[in-house]
Protein backbone atom coordinates (compact mmCIF):
# COMPACT_ATOMS: atom_id res chain seq x y z
CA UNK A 1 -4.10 -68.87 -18.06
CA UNK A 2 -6.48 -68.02 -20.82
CA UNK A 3 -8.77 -66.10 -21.37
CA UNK A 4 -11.27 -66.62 -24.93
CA UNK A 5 -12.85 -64.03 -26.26
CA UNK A 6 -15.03 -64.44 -29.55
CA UNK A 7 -14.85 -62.23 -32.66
CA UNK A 8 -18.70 -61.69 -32.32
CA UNK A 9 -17.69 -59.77 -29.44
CA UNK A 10 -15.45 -57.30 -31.48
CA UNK A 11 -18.31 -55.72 -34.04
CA UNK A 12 -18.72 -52.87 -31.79
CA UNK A 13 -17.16 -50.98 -28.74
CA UNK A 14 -19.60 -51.50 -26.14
CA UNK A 15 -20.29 -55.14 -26.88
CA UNK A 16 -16.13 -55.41 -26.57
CA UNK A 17 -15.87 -53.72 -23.51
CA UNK A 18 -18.91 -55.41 -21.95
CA UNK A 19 -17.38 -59.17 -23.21
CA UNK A 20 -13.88 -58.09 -21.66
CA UNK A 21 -15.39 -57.05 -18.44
CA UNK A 22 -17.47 -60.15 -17.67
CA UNK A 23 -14.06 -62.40 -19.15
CA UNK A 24 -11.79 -60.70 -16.72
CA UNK A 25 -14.45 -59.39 -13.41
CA UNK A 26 -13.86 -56.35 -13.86
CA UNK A 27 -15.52 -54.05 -11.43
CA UNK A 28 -19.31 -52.33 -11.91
CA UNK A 29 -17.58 -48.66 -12.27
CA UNK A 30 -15.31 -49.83 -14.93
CA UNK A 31 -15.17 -46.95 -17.30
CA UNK A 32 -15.67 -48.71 -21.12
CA UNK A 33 -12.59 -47.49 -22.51
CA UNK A 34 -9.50 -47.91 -23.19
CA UNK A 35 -7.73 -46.43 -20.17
CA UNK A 36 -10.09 -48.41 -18.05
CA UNK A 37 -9.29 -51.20 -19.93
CA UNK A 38 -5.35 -50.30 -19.71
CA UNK A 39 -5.79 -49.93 -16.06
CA UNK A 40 -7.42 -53.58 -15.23
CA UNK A 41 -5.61 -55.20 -17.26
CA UNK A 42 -2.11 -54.04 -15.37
CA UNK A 43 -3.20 -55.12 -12.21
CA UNK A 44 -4.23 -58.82 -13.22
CA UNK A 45 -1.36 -60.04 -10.88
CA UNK A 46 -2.23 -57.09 -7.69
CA UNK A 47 -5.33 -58.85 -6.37
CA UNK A 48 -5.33 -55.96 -3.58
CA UNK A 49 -6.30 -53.14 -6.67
CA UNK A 50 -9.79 -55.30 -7.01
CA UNK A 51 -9.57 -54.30 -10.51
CA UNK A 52 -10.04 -57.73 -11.81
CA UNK A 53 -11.79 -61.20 -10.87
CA UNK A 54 -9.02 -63.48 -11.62
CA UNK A 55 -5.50 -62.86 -10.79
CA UNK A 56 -2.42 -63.90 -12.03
CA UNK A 57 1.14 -65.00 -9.68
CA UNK A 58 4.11 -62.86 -10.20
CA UNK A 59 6.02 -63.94 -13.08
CA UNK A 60 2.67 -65.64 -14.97
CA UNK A 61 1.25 -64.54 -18.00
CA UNK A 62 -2.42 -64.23 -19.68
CA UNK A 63 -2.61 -65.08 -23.01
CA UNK A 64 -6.07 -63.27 -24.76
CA UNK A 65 -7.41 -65.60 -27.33
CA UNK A 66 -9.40 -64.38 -30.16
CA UNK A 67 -11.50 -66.88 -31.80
CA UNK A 68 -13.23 -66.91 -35.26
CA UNK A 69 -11.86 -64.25 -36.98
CA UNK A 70 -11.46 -66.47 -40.10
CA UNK A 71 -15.33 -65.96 -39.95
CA UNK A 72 -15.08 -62.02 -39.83
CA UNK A 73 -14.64 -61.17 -44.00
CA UNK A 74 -17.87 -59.30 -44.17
CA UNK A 75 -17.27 -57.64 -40.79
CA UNK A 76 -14.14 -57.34 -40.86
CA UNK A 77 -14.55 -53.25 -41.03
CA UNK A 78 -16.68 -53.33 -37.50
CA UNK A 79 -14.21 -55.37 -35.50
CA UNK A 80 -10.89 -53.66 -36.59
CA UNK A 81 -11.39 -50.82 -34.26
CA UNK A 82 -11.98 -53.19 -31.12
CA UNK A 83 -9.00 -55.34 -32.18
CA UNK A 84 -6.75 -52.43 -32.49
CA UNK A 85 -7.62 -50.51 -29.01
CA UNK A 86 -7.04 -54.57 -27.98
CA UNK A 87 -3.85 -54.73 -29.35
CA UNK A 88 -2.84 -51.22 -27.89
CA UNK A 89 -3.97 -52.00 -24.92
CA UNK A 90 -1.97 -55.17 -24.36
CA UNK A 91 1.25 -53.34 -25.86
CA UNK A 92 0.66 -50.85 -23.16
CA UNK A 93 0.66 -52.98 -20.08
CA UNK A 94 3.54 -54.65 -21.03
CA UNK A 95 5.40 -51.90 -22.37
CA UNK A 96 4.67 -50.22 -18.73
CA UNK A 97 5.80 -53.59 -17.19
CA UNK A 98 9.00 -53.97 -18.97
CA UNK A 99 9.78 -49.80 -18.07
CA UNK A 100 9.50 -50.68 -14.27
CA UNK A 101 11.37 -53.51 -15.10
CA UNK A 102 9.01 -56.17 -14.29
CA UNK A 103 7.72 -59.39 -16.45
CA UNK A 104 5.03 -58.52 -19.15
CA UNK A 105 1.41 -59.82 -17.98
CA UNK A 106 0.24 -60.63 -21.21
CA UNK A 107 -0.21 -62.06 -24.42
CA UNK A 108 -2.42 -62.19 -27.73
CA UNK A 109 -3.17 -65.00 -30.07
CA UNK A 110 -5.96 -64.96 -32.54
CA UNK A 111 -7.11 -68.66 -33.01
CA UNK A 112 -9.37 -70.37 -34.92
CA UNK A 113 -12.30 -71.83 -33.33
């Protein structure tokens, strides 16, 4: 499964967290930052949490595609922030994953359009 999410989404925090939350369902409290993201994110494959719209089987992984960052030179300064709490983020969950001994849920790949 993957999910796309465009580097015009990235120039600011609470245009990343609002493009993340409608990409992956999360729900209406969902807190805008990082541990909120953290926290959906690890529960993409525990449809009983309700933390996310789409759900992934045991042993699946999502793959988080970023798209047009070749276009990002000039704002390049603005969307560094978002990619990096991204990155953490993803490092997190799976980091969490493999410490409880389970598969990682998911993946990163920056893409051209």
């Amino acid at each position: 499964m993957v999910i796309t999410i465009e580097s015009s989404d990235l120039v600011d925090s609470a245009r990343f967290h609002s493009a993340l939350a409608r990409a992956f369902g999360f729900p209406d409290f969902y807190g805008n930052n990082v541990s909120a993201l953290v926290d959906c994110l690890g529960d993409l494959d525990n449809p009983s949490t309700e933390m996310t719209k789409i759900h992934l089987l045991p042993g699946q992984t999502m793959v988080i595609r970023v798209t047009h960052l070749e276009d990002c030179d000039d704002r390049m300064d603005q969307i560094r922030p978002q990619l990096t709490q991204l990155n953490d983020a993803v490092a997190f969950v799976n980091l969490r994953r493999l410490d409880e001994k389970r598969p990682p849920l998911l993946a990163l790949a920056y893409a051209p359009a």
